[in-house]
N, C-alpha and C. Protein backbone atom coordinates (compact mmCIF):
# COMPACT_ATOMS: atom_id res chain seq x y z
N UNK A 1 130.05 172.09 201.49
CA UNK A 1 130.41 171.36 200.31
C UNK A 1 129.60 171.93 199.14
N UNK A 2 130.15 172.11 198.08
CA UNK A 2 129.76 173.18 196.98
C UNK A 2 128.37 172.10 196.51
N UNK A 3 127.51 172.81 195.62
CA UNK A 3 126.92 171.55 194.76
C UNK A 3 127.37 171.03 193.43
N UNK A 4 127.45 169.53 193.19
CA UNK A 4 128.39 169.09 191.98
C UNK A 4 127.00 168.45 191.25
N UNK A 5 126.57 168.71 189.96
CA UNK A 5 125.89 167.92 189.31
C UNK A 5 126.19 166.49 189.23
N UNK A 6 125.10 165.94 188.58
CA UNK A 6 125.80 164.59 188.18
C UNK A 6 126.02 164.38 186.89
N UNK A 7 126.93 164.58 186.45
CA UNK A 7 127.24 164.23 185.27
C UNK A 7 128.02 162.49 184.66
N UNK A 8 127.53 161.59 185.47
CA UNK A 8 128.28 160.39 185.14
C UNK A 8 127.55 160.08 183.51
N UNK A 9 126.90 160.78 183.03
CA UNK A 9 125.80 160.51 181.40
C UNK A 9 126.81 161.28 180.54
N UNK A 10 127.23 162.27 181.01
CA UNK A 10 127.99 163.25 179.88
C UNK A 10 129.21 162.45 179.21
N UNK A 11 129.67 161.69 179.64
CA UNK A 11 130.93 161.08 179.82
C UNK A 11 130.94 160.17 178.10
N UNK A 12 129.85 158.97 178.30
CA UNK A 12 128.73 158.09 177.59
C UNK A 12 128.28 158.77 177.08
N UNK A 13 127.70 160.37 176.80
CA UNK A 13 127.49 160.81 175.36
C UNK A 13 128.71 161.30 174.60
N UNK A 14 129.66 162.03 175.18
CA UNK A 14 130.93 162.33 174.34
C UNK A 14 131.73 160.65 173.91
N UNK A 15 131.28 159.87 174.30
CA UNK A 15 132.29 158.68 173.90
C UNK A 15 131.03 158.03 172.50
N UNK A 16 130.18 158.17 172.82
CA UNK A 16 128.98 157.93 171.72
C UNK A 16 129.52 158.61 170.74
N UNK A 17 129.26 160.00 171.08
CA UNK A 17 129.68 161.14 169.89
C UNK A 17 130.54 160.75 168.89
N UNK A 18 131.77 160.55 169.54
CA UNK A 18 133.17 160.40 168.97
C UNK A 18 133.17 158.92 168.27
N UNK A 19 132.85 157.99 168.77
CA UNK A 19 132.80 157.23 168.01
C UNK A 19 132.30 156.99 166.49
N UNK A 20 130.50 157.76 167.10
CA UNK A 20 129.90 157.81 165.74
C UNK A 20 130.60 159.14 164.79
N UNK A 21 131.08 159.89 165.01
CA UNK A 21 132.00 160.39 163.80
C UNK A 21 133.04 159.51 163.65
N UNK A 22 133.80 158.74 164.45
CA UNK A 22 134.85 157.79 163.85
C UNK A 22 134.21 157.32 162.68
N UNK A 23 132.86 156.24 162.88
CA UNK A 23 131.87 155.69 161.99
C UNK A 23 132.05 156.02 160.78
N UNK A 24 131.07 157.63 161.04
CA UNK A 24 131.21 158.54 159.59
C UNK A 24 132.15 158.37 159.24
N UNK A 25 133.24 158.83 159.74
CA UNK A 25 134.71 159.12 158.84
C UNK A 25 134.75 157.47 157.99
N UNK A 26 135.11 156.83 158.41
CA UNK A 26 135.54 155.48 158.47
C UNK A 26 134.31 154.98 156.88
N UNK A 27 133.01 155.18 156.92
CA UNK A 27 132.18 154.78 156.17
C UNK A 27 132.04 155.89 155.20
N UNK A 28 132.43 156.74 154.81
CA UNK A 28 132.55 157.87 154.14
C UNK A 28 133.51 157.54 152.93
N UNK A 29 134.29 156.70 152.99
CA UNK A 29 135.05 156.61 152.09
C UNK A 29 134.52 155.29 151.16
N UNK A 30 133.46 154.38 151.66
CA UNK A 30 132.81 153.67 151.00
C UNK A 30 131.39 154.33 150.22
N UNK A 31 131.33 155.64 150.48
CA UNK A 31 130.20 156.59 149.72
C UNK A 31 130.17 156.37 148.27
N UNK A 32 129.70 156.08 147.38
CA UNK A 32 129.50 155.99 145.78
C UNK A 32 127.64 156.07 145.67
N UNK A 33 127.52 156.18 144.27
CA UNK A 33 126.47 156.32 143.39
C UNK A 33 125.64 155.52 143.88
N UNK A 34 125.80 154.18 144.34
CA UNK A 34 124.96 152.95 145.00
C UNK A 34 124.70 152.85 146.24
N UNK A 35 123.80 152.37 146.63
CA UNK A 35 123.57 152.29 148.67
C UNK A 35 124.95 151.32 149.02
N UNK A 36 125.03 150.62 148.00
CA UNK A 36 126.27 149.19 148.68
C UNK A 36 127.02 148.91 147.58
N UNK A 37 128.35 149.41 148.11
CA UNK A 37 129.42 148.97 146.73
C UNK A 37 129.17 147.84 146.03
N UNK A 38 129.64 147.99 145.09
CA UNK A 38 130.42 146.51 143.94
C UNK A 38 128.27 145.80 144.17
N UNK A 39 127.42 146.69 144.54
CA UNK A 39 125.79 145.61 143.90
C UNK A 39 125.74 146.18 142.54
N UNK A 40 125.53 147.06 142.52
CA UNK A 40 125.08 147.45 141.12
C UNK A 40 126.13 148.15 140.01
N UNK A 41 126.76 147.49 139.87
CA UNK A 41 128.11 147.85 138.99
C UNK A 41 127.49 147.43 137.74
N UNK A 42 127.53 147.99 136.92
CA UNK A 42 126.89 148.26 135.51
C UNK A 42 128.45 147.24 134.43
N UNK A 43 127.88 146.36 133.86
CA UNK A 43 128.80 145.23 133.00
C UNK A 43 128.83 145.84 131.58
N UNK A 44 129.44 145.53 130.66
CA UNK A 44 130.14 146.45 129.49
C UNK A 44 129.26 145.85 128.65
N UNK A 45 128.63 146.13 127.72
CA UNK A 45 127.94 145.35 126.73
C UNK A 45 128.04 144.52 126.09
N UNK A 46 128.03 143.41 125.97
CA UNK A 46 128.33 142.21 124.79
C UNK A 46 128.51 142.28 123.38
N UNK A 47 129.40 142.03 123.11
CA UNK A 47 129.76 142.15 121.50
C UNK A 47 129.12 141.35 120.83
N UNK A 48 129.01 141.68 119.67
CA UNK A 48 128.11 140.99 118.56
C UNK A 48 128.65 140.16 118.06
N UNK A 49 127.70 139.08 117.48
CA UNK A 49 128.34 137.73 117.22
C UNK A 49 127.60 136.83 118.34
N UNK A 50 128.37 135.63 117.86
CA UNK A 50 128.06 134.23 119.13
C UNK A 50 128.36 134.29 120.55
N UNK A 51 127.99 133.77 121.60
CA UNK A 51 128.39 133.79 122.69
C UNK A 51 130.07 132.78 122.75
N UNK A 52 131.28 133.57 123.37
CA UNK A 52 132.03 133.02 123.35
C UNK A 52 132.12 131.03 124.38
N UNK A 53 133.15 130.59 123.14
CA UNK A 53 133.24 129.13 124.07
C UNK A 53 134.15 128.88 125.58
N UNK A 54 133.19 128.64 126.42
CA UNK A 54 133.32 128.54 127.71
C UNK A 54 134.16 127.02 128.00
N UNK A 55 135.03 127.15 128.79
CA UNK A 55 135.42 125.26 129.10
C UNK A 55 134.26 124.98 129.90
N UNK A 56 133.92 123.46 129.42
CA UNK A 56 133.41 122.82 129.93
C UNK A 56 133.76 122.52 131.16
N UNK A 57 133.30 122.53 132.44
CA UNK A 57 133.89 121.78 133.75
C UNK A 57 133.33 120.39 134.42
N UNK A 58 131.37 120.04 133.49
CA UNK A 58 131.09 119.05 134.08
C UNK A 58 131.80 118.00 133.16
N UNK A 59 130.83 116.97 132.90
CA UNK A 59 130.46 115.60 131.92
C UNK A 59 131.06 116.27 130.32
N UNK A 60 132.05 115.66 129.85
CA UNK A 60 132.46 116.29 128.77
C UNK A 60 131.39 115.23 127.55
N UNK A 61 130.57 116.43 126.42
CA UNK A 61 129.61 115.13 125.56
C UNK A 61 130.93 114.46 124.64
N UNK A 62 129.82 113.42 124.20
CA UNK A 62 130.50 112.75 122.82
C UNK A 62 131.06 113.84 122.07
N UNK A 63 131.99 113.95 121.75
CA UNK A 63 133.30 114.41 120.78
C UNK A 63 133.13 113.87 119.64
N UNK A 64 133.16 112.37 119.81
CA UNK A 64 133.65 112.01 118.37
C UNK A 64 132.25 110.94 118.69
N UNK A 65 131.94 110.68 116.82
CA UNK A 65 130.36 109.83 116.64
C UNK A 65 131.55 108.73 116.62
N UNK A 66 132.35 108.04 116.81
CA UNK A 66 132.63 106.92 117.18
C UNK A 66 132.34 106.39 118.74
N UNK A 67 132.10 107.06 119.47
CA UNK A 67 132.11 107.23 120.90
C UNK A 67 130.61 106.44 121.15
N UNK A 68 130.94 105.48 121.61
CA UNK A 68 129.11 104.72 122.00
C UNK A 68 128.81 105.59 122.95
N UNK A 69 127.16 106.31 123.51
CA UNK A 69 126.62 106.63 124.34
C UNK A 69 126.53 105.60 125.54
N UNK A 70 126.19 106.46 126.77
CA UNK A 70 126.28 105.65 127.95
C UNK A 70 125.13 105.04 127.93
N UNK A 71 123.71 105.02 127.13
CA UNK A 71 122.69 104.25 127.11
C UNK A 71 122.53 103.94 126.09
N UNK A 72 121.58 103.11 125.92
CA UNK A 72 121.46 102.62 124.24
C UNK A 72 119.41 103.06 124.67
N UNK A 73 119.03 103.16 123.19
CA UNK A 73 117.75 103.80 123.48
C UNK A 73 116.70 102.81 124.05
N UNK A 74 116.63 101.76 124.22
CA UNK A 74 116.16 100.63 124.75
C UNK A 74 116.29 100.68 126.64
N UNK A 75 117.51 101.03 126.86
CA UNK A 75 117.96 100.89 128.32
C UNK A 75 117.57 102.63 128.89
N UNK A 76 117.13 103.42 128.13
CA UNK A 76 116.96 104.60 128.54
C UNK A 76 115.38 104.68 128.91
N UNK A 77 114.49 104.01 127.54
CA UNK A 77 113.25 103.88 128.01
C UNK A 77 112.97 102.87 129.14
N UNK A 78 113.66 101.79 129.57
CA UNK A 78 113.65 100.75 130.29
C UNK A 78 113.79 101.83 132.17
N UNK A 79 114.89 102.58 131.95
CA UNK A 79 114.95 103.70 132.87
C UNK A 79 114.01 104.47 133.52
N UNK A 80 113.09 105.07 132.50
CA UNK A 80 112.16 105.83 132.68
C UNK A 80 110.73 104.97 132.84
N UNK A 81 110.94 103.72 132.62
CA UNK A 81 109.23 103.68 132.92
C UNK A 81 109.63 103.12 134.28
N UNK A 82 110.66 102.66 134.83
CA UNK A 82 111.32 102.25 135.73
C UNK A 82 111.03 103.53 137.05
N UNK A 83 111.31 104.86 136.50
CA UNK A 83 111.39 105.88 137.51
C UNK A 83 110.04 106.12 137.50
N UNK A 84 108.81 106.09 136.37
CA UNK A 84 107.61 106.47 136.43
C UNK A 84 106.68 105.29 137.41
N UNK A 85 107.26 104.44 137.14
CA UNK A 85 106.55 103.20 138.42
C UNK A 85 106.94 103.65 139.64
N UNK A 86 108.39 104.15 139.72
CA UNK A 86 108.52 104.52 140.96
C UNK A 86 108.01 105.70 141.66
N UNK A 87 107.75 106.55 140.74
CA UNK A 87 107.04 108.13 141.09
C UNK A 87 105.74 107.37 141.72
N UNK A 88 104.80 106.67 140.97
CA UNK A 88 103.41 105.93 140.59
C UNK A 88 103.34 105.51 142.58
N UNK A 89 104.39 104.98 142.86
CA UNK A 89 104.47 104.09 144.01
C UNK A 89 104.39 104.76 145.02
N UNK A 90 105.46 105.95 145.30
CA UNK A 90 105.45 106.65 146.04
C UNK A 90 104.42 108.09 146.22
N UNK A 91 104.02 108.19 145.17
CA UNK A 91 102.76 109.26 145.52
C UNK A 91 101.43 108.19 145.71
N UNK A 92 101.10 107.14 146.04
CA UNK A 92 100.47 106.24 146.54
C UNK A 92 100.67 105.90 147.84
N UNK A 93 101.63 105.78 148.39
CA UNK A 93 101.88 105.51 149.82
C UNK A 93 101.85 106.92 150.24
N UNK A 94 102.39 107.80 149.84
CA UNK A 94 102.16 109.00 150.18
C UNK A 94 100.81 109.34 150.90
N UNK A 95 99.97 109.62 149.44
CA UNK A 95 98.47 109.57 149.56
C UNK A 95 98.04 108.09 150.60
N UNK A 96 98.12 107.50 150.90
CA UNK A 96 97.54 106.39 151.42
C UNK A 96 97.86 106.67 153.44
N UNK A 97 99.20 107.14 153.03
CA UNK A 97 99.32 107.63 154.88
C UNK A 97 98.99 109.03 154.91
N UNK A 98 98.96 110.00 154.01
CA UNK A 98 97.91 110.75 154.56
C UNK A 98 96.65 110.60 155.17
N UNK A 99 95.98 109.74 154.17
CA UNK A 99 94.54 109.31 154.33
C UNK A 99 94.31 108.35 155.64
N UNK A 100 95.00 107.83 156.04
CA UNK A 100 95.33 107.02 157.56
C UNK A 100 95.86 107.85 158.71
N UNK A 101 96.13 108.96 158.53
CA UNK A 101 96.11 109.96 159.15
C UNK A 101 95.42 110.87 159.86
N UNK A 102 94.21 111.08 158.82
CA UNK A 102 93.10 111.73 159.37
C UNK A 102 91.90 110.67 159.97
C-alpha cells in the first residue's frame, strides 16, 4: 500500500482561503477615504444669516399674549419651594440610611 499523507487540513485551508477573498471582494467595494462609510461625511457649510425656522414638534409656546400661561407666578414659586422641601427631604433620609448603615 503506497504512502498517502494526511491531508484532511489542506481541505480547511483552501475553503478558509476562498472565502476570505470572497470577504475581500465583497468588502472592497465599501473601500472610501474613511475607515467606515457614511461616519465622517463632511456637511456643506451654513449660509449666512439666521438659523432657519424648524417646526416645532414638542409643547407649542404662547402665540398670542392673549393666551393665559399654564402658571401664574405665585403657583410657580409655590412649585418650587414645594420641590426644594422635597429635594431637602430626600437627601436627608438618604444621608440618614447611609449613616445607619455603617
Amino acid at each position: 500500500m503506497p504512502y498517502l499523507p494526511d491531508c484532511r487540513g489542506t481541505g480547511r485551508a483552501a475553503r478558509a482561503a476562498f472565502f476570505g477573498a470572497l470577504m475581500a471582494l465583497a468588502l472592497s467595494g465599501c473601500a472610501g477615504d474613511v475607515p467606515v462609510p457614511f461616519v465622517n461625511v463632511a456637511l456643506p457649510p451654513a449660509g449666512p444669516g439666521p438659523a432657519p425656522e424648524y417646526p416645532n414638534v414638542g409643547a407649542t409656546p404662547n402665540a398670542s399674549p392673549n393666551e393665559a400661561p399654564v402658571m401664574t407666578e405665585m403657583e410657580r414659586q409655590a412649585v418650587e419651594e414645594q420641590l426644594k422641601k422635597l429635594v431637602a427631604d430626600r437627601e436627608g433620609s438618604v444621608k440618614r440610611k447611609i449613616d445607619n448603615s455603617n
